[in-house]
Protein backbone atom coordinates (compact mmCIF):
# COMPACT_ATOMS: atom_id res chain seq x y z
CA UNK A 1 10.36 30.62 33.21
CA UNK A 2 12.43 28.54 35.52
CA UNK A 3 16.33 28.77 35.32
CA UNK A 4 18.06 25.58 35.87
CA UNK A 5 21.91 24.26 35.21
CA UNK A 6 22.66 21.28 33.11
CA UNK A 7 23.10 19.31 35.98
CA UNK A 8 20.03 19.65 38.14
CA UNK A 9 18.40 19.12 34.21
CA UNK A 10 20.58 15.60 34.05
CA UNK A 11 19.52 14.79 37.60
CA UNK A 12 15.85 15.09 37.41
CA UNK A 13 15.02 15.20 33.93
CA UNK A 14 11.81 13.51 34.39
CA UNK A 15 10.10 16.13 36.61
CA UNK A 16 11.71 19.27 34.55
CA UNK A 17 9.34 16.79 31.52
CA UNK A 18 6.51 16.32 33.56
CA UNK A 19 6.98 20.14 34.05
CA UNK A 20 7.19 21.14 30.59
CA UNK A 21 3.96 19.12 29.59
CA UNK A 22 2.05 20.89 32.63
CA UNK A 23 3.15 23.70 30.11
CA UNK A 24 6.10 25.17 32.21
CA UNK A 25 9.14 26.99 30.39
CA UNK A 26 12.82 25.93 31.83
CA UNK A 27 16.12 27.49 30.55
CA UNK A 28 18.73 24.99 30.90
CA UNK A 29 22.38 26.68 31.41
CA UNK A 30 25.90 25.40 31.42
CA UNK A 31 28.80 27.98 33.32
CA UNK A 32 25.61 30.33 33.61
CA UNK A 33 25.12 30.36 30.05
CA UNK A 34 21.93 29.53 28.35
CA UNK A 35 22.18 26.32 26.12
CA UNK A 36 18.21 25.14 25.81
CA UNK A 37 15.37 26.47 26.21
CA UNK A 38 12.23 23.36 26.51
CA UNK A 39 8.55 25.03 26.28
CA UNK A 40 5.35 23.25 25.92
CA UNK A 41 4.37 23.23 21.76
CA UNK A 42 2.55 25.38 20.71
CA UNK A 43 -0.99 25.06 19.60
CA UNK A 44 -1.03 23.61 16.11
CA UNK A 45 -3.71 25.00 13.34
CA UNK A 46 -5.12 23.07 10.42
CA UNK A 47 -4.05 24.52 7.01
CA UNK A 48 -6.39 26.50 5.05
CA UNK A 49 -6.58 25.43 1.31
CA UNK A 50 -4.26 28.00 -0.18
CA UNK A 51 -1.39 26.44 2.20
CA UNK A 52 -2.50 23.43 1.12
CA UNK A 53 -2.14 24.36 -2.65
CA UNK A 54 0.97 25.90 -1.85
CA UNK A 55 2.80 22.84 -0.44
CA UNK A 56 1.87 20.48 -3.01
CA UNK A 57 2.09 22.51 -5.93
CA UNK A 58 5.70 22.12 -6.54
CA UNK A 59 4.79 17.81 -6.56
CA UNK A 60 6.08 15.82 -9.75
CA UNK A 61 2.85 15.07 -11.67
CA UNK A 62 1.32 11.78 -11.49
CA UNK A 63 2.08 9.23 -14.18
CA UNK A 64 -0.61 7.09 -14.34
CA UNK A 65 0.79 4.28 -16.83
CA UNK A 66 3.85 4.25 -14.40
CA UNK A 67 2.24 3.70 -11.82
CA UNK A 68 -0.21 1.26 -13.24
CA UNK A 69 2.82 -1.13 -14.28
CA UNK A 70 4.26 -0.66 -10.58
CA UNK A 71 1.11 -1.90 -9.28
CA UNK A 72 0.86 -5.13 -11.89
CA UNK A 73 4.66 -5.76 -11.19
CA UNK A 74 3.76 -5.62 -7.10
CA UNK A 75 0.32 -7.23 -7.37
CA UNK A 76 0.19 -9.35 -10.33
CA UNK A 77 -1.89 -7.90 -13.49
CA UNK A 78 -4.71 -10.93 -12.91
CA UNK A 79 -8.14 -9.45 -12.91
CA UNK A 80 -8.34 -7.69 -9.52
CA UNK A 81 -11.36 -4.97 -10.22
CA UNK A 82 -13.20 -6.63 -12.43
CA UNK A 83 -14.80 -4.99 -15.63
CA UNK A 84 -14.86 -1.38 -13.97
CA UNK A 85 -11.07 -0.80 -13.75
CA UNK A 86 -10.48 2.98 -13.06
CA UNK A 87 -6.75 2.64 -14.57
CA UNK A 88 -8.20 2.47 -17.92
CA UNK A 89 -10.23 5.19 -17.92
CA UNK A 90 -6.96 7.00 -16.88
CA UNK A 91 -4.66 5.00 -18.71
CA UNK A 92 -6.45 4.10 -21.85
């Protein structure tokens, strides 16, 4: 980790950047005192299906019919899908 004040941070903060993203870890200071710390990201994983589940589970249910009018309302209710319209096999 590289130890640097706030103002050789303000004078060059493109190269302490360019740093970070090459994956190098500076601790800004200020009177000697740490105020930031900027580190590469870590690696992000994909969610498994439980986490998944567990975010969306606490999601207002869907109202169909709601949203059906919202879409006539935006779109006009004119025959757009034909004889096969999903919304009535929810809606209906």
């Amino acid at each position: 980790m590289k130890v640097i004040s706030e103002q050789e941070f303000n004078d060059n903060p493109a190269e302490v950047f360019e740093a970070v993203e090459a994956g190098e870890t500076y601790q800004i200071t200020q009177d000697g005192e740490e105020i930031l710390e900027l580190c590469p990201p870590t690696q992000r994983r994909g969610l498994v299906t439980a986490e998944v589940v567990e975010r969306l589970k606490h999601l207002p249910p869907v109202d169909y019919a709601e949203m059906r009018r919202e879409v006539d309302e935006f779109f006009g209710n004119e025959d757009r899908l034909g004889d096969d319209d999903p919304w009535e096999r929810r809606c209906g």
